[in-house]
Protein backbone atom coordinates (compact mmCIF):
# COMPACT_ATOMS: atom_id res chain seq x y z
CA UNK A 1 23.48 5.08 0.08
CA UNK A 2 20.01 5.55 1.39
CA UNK A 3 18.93 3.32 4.28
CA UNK A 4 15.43 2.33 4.85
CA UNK A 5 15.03 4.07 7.96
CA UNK A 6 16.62 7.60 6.24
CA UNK A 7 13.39 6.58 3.61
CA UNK A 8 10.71 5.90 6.27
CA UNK A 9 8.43 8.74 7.07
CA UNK A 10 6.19 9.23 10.56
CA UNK A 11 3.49 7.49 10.52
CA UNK A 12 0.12 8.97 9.91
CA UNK A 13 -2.33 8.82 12.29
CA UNK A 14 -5.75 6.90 11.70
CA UNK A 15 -7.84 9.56 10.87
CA UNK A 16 -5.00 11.18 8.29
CA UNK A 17 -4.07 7.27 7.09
CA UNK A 18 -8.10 6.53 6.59
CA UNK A 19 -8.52 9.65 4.44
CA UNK A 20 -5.45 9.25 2.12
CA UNK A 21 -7.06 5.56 2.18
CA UNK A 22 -9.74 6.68 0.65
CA UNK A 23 -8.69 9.22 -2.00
CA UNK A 24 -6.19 6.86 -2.85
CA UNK A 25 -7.89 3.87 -2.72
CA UNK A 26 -11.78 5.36 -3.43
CA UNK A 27 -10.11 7.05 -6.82
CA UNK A 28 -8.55 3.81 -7.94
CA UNK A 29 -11.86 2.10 -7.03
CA UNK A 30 -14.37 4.16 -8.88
CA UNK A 31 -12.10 3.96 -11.52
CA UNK A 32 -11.90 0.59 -11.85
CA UNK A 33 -15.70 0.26 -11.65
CA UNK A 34 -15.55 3.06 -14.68
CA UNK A 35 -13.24 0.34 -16.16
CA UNK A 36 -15.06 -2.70 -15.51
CA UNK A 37 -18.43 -1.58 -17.09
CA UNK A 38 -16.73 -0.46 -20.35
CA UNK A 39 -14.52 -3.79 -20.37
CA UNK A 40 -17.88 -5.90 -19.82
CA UNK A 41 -19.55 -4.99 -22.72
CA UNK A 42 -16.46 -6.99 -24.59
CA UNK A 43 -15.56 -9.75 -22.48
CA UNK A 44 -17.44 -12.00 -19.25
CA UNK A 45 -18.10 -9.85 -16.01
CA UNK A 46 -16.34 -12.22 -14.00
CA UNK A 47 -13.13 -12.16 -16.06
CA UNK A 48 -13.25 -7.90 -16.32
CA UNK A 49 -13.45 -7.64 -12.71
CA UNK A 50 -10.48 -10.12 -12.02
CA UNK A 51 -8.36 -8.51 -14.71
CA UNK A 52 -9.02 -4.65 -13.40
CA UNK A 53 -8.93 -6.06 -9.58
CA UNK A 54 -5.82 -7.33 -10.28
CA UNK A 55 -4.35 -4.11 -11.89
CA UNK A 56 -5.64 -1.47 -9.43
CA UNK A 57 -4.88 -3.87 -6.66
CA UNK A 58 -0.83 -3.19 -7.86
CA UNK A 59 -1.40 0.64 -8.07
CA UNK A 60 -3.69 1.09 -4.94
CA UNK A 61 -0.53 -0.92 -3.19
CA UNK A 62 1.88 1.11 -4.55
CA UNK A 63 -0.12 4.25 -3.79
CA UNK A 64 -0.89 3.35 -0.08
CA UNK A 65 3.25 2.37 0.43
CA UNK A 66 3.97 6.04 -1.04
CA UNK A 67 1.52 7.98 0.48
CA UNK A 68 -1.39 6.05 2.88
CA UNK A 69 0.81 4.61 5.31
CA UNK A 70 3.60 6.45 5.30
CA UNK A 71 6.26 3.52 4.47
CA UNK A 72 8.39 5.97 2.49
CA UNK A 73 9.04 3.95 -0.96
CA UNK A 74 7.49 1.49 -3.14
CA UNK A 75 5.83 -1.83 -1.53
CA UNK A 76 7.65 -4.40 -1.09
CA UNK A 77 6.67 -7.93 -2.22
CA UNK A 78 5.44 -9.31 1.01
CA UNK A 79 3.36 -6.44 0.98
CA UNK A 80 1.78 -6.77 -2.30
CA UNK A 81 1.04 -10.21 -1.35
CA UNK A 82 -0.80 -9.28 1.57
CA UNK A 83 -2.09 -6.63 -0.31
CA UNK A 84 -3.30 -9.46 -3.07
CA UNK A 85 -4.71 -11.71 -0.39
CA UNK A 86 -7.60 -9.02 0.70
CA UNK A 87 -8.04 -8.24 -2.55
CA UNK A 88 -9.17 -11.64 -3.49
CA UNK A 89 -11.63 -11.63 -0.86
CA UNK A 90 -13.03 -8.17 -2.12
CA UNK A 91 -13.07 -9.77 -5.58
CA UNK A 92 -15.24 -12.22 -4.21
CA UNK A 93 -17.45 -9.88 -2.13
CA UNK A 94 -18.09 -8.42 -5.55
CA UNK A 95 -18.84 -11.19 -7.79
CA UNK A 96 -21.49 -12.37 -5.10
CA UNK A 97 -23.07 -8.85 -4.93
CA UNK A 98 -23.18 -8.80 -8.75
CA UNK A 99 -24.77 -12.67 -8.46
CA UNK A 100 -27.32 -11.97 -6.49
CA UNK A 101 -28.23 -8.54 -8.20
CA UNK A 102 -28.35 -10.63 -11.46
CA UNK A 103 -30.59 -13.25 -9.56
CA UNK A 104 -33.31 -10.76 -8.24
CA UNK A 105 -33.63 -8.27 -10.90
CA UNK A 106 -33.69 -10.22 -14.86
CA UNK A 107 -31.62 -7.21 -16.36
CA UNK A 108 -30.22 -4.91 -14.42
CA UNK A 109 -29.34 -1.53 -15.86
CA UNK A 110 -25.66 0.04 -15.51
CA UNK A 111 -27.15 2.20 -12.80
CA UNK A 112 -28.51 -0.57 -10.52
CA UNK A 113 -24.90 -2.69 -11.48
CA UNK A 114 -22.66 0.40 -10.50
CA UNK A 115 -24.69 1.06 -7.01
CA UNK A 116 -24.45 -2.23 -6.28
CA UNK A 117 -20.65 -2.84 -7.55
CA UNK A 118 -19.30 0.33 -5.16
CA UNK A 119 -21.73 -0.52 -2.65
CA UNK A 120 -19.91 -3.72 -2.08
CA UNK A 121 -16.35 -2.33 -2.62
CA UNK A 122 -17.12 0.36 -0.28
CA UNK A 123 -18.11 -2.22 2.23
CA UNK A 124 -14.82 -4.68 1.71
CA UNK A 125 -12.89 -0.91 1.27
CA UNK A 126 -13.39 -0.15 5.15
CA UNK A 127 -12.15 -4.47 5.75
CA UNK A 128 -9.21 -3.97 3.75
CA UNK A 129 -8.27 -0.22 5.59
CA UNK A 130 -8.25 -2.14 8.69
CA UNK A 131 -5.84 -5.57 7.34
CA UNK A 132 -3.51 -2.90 5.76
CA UNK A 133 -2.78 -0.48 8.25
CA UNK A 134 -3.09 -3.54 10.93
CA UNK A 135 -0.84 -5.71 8.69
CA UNK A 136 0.61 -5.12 5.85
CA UNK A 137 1.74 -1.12 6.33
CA UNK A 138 2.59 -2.06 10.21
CA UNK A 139 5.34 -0.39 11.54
CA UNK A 140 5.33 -4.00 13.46
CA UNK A 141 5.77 -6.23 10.53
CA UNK A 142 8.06 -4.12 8.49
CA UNK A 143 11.29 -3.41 10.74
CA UNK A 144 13.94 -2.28 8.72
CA UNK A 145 17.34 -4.22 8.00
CA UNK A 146 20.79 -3.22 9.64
CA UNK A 147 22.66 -2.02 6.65
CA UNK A 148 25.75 -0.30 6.44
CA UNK A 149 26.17 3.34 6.11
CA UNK A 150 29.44 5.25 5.36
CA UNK A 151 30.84 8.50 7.44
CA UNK A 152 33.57 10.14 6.25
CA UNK A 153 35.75 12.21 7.41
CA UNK A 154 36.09 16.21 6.63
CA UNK A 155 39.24 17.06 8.85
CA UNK A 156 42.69 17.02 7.08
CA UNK A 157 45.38 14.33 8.19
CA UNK A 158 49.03 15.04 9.68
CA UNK A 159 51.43 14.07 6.88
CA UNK A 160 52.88 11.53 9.19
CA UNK A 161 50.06 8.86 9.30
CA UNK A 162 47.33 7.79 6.73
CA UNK A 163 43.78 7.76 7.09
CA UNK A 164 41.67 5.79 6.75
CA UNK A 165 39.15 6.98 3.30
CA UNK A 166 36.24 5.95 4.98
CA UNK A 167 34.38 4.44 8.34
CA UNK A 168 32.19 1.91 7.99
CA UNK A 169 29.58 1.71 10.64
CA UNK A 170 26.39 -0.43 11.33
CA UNK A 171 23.01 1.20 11.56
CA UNK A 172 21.21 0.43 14.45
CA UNK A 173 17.22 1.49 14.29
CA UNK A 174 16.51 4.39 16.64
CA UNK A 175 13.71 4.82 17.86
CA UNK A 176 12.06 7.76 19.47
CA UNK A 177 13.26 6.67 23.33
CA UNK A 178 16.86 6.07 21.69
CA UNK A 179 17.17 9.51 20.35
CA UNK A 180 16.02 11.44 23.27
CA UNK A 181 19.21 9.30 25.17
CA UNK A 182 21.29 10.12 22.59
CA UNK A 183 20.29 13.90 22.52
């Protein structure tokens, strides 16, 4: 059985976290914004951007679990939550860039719609770097459970007493000062 801490990796630094943030995060983004202008041809503005917020906003968390942040598996609920929570506000950040685009210029072109779309998601992109790695990817927040792990034994028995199959042990989370003790 795999533990969580056997699943978590190192943590990346800023610098290597920020970058994977955004190639992870900056490919989801500009193809969302891809997505959006096709969808809003078809249905209200307001309504595309929710519905493809909402779906990269589950990959870009899954993605930055994986691979940003380092936390070794898929996101957990909380996380996606969190995740969700500064997602809203970049939804909103949007829609009022896109507002106030539509109320200075009468018709905006897909040009002037798609600077000012990525503009703003670049801007809430750098917020929401900070409020995940901060929050919802800390190594803080997310301490991993005591489970049980199994350790058998390789060594064969005198005929005169049983073994026992297996011994069952709790995990206790080392750290990098407990490991240096133990070594």
């Amino acid at each position: 059985m795999e533990t969580v801490q056997s699943r978590q990796q190192a943590a990346p630094g800023a610098f290597t976290a920020f970058a994977r943030f955004v190639l992870c995060g900056g490919g989801v983004g500009l193809a969302s914004s891809f997505a959006v202008a096709a969808l809003a041809s078809w249905i209200p503005w307001a309504l595309t951007n929710a519905l493809i917020t909402a779906a990269s906003t589950l990959l870009a968390t899954e993605l930055h679990a994986r691979f940003t942040f380092g936390a070794g598996g898929r996101a957990t609920l909380r996380q996606h939550a969190q995740s969700a929570g500064s997602a809203t506000a970049a939804y909103a950040v949007t829609c009022v860039a896109m507002l106030v685009l539509h109320q200075l210029v009468a018709a905006p072109g897909p040009i002037p719609e798609q600077v000012v779309y990525l503009s703003a998601s670049a801007l809430t992109g750098v917020a929401r770097y900070a409020v995940l790695r901060l929050v919802v990817f800390s190594r803080k927040h997310s301490k991993p459970t005591t489970t049980a792990r199994t350790v058998r034994t390789t060594h064969p028995a005198p005929a005169t007493r049983p073994v026992p199959a297996a011994v069952t042990r709790a995990a206790a989370p080392a750290g990098p000062a407990a490991l240096c003790r133990a070594a």
